[in-house]
N, C-alpha and C. Protein backbone atom coordinates (compact mmCIF):
# COMPACT_ATOMS: atom_id res chain seq x y z
N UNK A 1 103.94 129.46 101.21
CA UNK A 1 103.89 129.95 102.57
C UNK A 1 103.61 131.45 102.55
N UNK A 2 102.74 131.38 103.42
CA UNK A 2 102.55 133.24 103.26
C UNK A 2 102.70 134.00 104.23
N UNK A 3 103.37 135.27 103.83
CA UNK A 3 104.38 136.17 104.94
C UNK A 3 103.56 137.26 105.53
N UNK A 4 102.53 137.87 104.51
CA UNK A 4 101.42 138.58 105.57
C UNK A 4 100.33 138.27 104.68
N UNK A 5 99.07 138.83 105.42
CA UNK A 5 98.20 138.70 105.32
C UNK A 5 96.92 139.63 105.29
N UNK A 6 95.92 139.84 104.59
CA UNK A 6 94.92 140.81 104.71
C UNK A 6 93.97 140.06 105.56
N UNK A 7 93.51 139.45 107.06
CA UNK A 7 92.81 138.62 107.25
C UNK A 7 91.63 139.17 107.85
N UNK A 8 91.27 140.30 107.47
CA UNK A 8 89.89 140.76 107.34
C UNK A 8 89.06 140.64 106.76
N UNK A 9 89.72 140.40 105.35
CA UNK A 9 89.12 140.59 103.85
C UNK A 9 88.43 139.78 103.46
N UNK A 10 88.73 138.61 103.94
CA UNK A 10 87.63 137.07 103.69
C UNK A 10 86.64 137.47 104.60
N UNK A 11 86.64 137.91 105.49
CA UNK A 11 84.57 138.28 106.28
C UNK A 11 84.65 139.29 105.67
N UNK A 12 85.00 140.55 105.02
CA UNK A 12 83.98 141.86 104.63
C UNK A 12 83.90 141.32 103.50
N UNK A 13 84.66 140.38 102.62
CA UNK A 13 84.15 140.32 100.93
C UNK A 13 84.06 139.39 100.21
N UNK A 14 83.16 139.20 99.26
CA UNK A 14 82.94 138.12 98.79
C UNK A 14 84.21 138.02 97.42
N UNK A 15 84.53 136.93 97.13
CA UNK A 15 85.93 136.60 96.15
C UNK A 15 84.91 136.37 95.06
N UNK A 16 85.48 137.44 93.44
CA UNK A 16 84.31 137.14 92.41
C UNK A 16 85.44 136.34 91.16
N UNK A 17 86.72 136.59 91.46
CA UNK A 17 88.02 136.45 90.53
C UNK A 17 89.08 136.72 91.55
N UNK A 18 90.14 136.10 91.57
CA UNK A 18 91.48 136.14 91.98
C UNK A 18 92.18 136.16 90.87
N UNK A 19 93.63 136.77 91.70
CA UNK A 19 94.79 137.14 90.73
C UNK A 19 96.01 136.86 91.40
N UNK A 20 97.31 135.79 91.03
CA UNK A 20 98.41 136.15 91.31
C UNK A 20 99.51 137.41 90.58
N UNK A 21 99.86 138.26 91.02
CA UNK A 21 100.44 139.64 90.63
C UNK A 21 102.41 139.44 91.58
N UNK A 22 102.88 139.86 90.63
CA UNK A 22 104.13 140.16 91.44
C UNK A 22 103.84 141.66 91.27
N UNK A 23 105.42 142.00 92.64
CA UNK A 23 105.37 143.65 93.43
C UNK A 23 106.64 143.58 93.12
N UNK A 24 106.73 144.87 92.86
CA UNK A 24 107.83 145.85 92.53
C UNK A 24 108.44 146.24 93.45
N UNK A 25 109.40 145.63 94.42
CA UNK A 25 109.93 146.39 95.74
C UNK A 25 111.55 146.60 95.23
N UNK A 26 111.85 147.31 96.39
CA UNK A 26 113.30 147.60 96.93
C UNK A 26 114.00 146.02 97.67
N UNK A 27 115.40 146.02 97.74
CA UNK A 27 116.00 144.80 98.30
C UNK A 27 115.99 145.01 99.75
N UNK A 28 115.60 146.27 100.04
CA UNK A 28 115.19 146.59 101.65
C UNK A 28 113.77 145.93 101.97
N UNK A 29 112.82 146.58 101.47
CA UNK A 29 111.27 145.96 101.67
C UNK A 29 111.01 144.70 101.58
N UNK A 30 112.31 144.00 100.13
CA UNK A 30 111.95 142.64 100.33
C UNK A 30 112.31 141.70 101.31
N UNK A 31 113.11 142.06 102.41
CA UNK A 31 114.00 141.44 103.77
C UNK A 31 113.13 141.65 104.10
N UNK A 32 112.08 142.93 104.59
CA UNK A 32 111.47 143.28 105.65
C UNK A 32 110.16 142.13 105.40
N UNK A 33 109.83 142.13 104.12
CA UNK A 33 108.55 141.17 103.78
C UNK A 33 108.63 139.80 103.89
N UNK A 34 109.99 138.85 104.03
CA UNK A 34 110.33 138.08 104.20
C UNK A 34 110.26 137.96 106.10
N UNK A 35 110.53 138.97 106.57
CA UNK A 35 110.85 139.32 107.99
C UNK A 35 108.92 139.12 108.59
N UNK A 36 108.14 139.42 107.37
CA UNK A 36 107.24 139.37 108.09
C UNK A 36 106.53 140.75 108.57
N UNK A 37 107.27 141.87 107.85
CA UNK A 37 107.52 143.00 109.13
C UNK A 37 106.54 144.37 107.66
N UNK A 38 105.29 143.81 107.60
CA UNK A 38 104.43 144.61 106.76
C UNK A 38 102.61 144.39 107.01
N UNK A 39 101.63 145.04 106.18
CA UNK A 39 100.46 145.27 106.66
C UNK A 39 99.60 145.62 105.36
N UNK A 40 98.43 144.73 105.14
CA UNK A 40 98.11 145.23 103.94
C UNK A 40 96.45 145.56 104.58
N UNK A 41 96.10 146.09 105.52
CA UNK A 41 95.00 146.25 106.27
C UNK A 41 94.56 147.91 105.37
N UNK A 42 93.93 147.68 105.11
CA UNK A 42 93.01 149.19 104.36
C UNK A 42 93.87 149.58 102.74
N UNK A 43 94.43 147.93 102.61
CA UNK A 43 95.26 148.45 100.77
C UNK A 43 94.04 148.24 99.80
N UNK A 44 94.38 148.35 98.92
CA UNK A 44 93.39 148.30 97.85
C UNK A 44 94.22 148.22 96.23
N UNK A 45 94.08 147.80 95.16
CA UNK A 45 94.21 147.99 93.84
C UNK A 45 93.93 149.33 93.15
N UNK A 46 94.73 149.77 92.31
CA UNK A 46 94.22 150.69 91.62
C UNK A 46 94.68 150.84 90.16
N UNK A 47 93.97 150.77 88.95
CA UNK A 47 95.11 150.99 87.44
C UNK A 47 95.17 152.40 87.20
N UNK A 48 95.59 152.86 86.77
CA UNK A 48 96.28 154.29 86.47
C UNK A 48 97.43 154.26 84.98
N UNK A 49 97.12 154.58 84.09
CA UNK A 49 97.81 155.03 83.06
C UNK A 49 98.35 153.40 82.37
N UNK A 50 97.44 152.51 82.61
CA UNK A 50 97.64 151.08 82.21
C UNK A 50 98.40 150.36 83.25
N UNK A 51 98.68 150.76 83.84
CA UNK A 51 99.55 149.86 84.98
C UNK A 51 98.63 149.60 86.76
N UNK A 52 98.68 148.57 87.45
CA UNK A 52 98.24 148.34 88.31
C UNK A 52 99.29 148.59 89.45
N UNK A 53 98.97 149.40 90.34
CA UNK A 53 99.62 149.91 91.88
C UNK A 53 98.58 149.57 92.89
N UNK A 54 99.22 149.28 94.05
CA UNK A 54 98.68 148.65 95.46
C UNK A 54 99.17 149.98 96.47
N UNK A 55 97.99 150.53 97.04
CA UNK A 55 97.74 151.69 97.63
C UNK A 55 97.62 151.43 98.90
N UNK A 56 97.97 151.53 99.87
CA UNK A 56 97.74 151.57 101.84
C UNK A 56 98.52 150.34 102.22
N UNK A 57 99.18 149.92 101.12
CA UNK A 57 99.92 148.85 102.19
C UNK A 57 101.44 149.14 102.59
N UNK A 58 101.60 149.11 103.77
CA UNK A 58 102.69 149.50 104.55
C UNK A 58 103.78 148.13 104.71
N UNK A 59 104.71 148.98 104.79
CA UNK A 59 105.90 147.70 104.83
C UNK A 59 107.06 148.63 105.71
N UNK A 60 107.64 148.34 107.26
CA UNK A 60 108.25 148.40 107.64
C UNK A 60 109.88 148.52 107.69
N UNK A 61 110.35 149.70 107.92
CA UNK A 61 112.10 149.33 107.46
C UNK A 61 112.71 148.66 107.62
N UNK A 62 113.71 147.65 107.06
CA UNK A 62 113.70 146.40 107.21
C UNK A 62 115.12 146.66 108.93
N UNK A 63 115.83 147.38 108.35
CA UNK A 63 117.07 148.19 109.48
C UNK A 63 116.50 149.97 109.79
N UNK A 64 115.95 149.82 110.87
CA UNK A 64 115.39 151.67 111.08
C UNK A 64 116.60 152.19 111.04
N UNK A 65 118.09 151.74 111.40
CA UNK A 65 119.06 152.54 111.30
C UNK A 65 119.80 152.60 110.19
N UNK A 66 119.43 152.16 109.42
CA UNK A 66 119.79 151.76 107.95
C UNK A 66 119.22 152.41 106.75
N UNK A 67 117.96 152.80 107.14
CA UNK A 67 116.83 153.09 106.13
C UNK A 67 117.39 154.21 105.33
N UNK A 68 117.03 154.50 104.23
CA UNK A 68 117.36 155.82 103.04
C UNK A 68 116.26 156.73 104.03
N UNK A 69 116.73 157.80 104.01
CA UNK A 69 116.32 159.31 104.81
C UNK A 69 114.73 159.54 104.20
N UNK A 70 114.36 159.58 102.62
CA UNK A 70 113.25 159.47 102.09
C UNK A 70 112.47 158.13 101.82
N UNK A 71 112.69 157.42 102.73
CA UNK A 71 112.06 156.18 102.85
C UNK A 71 110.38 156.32 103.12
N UNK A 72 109.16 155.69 102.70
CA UNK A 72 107.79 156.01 102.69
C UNK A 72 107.04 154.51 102.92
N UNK A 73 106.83 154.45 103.90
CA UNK A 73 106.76 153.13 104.12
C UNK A 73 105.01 152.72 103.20
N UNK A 74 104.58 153.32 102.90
CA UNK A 74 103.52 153.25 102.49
C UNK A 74 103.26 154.03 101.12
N UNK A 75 104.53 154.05 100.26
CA UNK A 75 104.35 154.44 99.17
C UNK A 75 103.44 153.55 98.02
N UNK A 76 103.46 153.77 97.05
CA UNK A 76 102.54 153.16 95.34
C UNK A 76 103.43 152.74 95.08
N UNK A 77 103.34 150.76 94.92
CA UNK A 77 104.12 149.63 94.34
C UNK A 77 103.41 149.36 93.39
N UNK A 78 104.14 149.17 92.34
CA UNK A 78 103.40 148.72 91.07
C UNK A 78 103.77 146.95 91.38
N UNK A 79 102.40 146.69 90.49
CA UNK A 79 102.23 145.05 90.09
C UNK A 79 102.48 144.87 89.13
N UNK A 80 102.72 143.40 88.73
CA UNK A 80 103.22 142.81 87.67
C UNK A 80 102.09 142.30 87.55
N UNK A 81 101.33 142.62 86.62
CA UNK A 81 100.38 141.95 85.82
C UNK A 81 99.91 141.64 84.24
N UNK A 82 99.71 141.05 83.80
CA UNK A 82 99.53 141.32 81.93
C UNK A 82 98.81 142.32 81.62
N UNK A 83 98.59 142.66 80.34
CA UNK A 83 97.17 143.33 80.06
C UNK A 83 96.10 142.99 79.81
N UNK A 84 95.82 141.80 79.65
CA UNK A 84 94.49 141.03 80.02
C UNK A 84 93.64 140.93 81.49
N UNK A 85 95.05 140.69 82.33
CA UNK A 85 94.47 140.85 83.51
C UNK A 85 94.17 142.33 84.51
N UNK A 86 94.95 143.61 83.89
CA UNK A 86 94.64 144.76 84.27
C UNK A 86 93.43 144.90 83.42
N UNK A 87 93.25 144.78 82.20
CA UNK A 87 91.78 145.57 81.78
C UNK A 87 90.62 144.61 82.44
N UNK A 88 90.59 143.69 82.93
CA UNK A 88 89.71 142.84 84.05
C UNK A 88 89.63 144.09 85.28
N UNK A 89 90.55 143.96 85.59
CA UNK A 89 90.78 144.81 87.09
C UNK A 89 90.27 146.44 86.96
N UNK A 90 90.54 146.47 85.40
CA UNK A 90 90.10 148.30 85.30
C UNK A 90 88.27 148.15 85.00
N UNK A 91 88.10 146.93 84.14
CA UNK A 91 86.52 146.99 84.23
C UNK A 91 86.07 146.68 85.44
N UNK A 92 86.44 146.12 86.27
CA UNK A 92 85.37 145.85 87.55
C UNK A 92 85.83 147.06 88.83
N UNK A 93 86.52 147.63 88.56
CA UNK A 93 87.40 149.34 89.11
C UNK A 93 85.54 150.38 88.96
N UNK A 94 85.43 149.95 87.72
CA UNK A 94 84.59 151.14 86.93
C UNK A 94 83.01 150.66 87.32
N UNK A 95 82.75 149.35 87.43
CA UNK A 95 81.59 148.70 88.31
C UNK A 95 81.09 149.44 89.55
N UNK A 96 79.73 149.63 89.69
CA UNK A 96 80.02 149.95 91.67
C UNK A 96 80.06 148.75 92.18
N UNK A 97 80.17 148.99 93.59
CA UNK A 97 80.15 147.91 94.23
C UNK A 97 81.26 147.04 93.78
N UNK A 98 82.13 147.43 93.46
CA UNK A 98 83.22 145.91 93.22
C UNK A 98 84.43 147.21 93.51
N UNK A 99 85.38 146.48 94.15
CA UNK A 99 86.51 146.55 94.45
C UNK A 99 87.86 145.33 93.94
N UNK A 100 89.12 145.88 94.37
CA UNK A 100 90.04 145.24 94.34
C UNK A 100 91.14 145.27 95.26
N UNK A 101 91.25 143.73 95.91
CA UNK A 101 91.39 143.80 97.41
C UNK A 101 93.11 143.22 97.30
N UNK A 102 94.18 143.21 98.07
CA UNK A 102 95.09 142.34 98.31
C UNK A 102 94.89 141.53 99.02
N UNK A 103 94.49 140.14 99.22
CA UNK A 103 94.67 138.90 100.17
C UNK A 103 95.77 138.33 100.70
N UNK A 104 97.07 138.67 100.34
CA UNK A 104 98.33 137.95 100.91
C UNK A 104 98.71 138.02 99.80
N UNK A 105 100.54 138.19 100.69
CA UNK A 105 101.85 138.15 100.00
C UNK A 105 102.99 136.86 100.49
N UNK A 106 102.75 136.11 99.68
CA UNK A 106 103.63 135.11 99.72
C UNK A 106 105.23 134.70 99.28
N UNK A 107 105.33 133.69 99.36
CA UNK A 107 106.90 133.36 98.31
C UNK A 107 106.53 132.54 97.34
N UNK A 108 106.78 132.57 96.14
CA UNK A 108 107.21 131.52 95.07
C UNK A 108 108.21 131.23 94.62
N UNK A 109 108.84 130.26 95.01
CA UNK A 109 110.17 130.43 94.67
C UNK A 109 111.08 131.08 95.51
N UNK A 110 112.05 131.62 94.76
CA UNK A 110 113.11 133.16 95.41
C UNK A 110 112.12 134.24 94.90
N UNK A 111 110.62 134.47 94.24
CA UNK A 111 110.27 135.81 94.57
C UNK A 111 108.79 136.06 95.47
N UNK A 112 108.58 137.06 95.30
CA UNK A 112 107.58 137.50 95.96
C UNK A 112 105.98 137.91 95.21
N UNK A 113 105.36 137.52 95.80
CA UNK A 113 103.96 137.36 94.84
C UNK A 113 102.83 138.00 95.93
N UNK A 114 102.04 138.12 94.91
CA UNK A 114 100.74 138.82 96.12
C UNK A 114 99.17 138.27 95.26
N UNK A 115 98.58 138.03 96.25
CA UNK A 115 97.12 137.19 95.56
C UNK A 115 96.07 138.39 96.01
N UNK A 116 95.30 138.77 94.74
CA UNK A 116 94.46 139.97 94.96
C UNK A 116 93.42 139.58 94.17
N UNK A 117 92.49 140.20 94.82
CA UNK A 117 90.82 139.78 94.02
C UNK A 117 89.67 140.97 93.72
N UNK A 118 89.29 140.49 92.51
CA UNK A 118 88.08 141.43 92.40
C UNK A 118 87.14 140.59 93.43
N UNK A 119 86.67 141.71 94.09
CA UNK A 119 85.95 141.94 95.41
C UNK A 119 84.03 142.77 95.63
N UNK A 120 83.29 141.86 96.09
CA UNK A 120 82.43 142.91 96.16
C UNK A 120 81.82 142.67 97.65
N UNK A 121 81.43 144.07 98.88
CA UNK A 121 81.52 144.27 100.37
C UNK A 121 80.27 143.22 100.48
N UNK A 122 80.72 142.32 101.65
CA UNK A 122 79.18 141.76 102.16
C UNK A 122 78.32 142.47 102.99
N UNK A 123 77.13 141.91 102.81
CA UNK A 123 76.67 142.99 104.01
C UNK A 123 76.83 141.72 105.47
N UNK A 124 75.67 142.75 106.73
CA UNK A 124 75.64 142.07 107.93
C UNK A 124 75.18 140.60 107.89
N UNK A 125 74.24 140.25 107.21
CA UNK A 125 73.38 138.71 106.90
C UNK A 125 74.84 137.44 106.72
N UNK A 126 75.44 138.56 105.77
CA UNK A 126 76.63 136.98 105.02
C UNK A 126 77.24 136.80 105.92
N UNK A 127 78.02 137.82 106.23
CA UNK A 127 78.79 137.60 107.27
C UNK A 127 78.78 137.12 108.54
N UNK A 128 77.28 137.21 109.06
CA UNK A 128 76.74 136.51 110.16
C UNK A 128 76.32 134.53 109.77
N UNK A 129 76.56 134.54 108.21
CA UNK A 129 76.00 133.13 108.00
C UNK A 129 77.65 132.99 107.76
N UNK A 130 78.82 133.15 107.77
CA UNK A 130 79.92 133.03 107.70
C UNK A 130 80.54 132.24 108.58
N UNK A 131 80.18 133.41 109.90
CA UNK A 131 80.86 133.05 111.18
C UNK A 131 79.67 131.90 112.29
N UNK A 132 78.97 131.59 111.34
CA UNK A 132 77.99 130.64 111.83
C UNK A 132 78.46 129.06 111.15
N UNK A 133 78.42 128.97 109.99
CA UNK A 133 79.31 128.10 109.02
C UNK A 133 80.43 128.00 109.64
N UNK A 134 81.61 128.61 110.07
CA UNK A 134 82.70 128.52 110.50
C UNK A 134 82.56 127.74 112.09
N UNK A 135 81.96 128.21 112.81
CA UNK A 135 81.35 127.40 113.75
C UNK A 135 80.93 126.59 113.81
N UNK A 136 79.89 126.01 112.76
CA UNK A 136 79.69 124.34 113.12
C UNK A 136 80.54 123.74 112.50
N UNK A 137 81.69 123.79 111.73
CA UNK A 137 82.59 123.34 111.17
C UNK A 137 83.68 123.14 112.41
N UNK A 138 84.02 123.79 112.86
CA UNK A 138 84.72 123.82 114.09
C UNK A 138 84.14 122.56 115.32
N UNK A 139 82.70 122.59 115.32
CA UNK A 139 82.07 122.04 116.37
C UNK A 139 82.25 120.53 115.58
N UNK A 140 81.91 120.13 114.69
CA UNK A 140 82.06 119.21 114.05
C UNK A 140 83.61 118.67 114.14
N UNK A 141 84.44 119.06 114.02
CA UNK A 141 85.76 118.85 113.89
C UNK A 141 85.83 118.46 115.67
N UNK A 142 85.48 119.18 116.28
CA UNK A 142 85.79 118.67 117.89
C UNK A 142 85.02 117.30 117.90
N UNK A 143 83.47 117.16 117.58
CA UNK A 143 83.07 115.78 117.54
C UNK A 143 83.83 114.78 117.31
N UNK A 144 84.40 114.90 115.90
CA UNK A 144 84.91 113.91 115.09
C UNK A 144 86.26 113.25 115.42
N UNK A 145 87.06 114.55 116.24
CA UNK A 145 87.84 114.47 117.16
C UNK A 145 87.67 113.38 118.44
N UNK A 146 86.94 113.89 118.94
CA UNK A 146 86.80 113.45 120.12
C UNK A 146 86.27 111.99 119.94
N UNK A 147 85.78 111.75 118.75
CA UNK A 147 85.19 110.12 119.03
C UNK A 147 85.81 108.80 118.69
N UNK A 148 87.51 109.41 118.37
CA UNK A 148 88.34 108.88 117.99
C UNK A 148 89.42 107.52 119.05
């Protein structure tokens, strides 16, 4: 089941590799992420000194009256990933055109997981044959519906 979502990211990008990664939070962030009460809209991947951190994604205080005074709602969470799968993520980092996106943070279990992909931007064409595909799929589904 998944608690948020990047749901932009499937129309701007095409999926070249996925990754499940666990996050490094606080027992505050993880209520709040359970709560639902976060945003991974403009995050991105990044490796740095061998380790993989998730950059722009915001996560809400889980109690505003509660919160630690230096609380950053949008601080650098490190991922749990191997080193097989960061030097993947650091070669296609070093690629142009390829990125590394967060798609959603889910539950497994009692923890928390996040599915992230090497990524490369579509242009206007795909994305217009996207939301065209998505549409007759839809229209089809009402047919098939309806003739029931």
């Amino acid at each position: 089941m998944h608690l948020i979502e990047n749901k932009k990211a499937g129309l701007r990008f095409e999926v070249l590799k996925s990754f499940q990664a666990g996050i490094e939070l606080t027992g505050a962030e993880t209520k709040s992420l359970r709560a639902r009460q976060g945003s991974l809209e403009g995050a991105r991947v990044l490796v740095r000194g061998g380790e993989a951190y998730i950059v722009g994604m915001s996560i809400s205080p889980y109690q505003v009256a509660n919160t630690p005074a230096g609380y950053e709602s949008d601080r650098l969470r490190r991922l749990l990933l191997n080193k097989k799968e960061i030097a993947e993520i650091l070669e296609a980092e070093s690629k142009k055109g390829l990125t590394v996106v967060p798609f959603e943070v889910y539950n497994s279990g009692r923890y928390l997981k996040m599915r992230i992909a090497i990524v490369r931007g579509k242009n206007k064409a795909d994305k217009r044959e996207d939301i065209k595909r998505r549409d007759d799929e839809r229209e089809i589904g009402r047919v098939i519906r309806d003739k029931r």
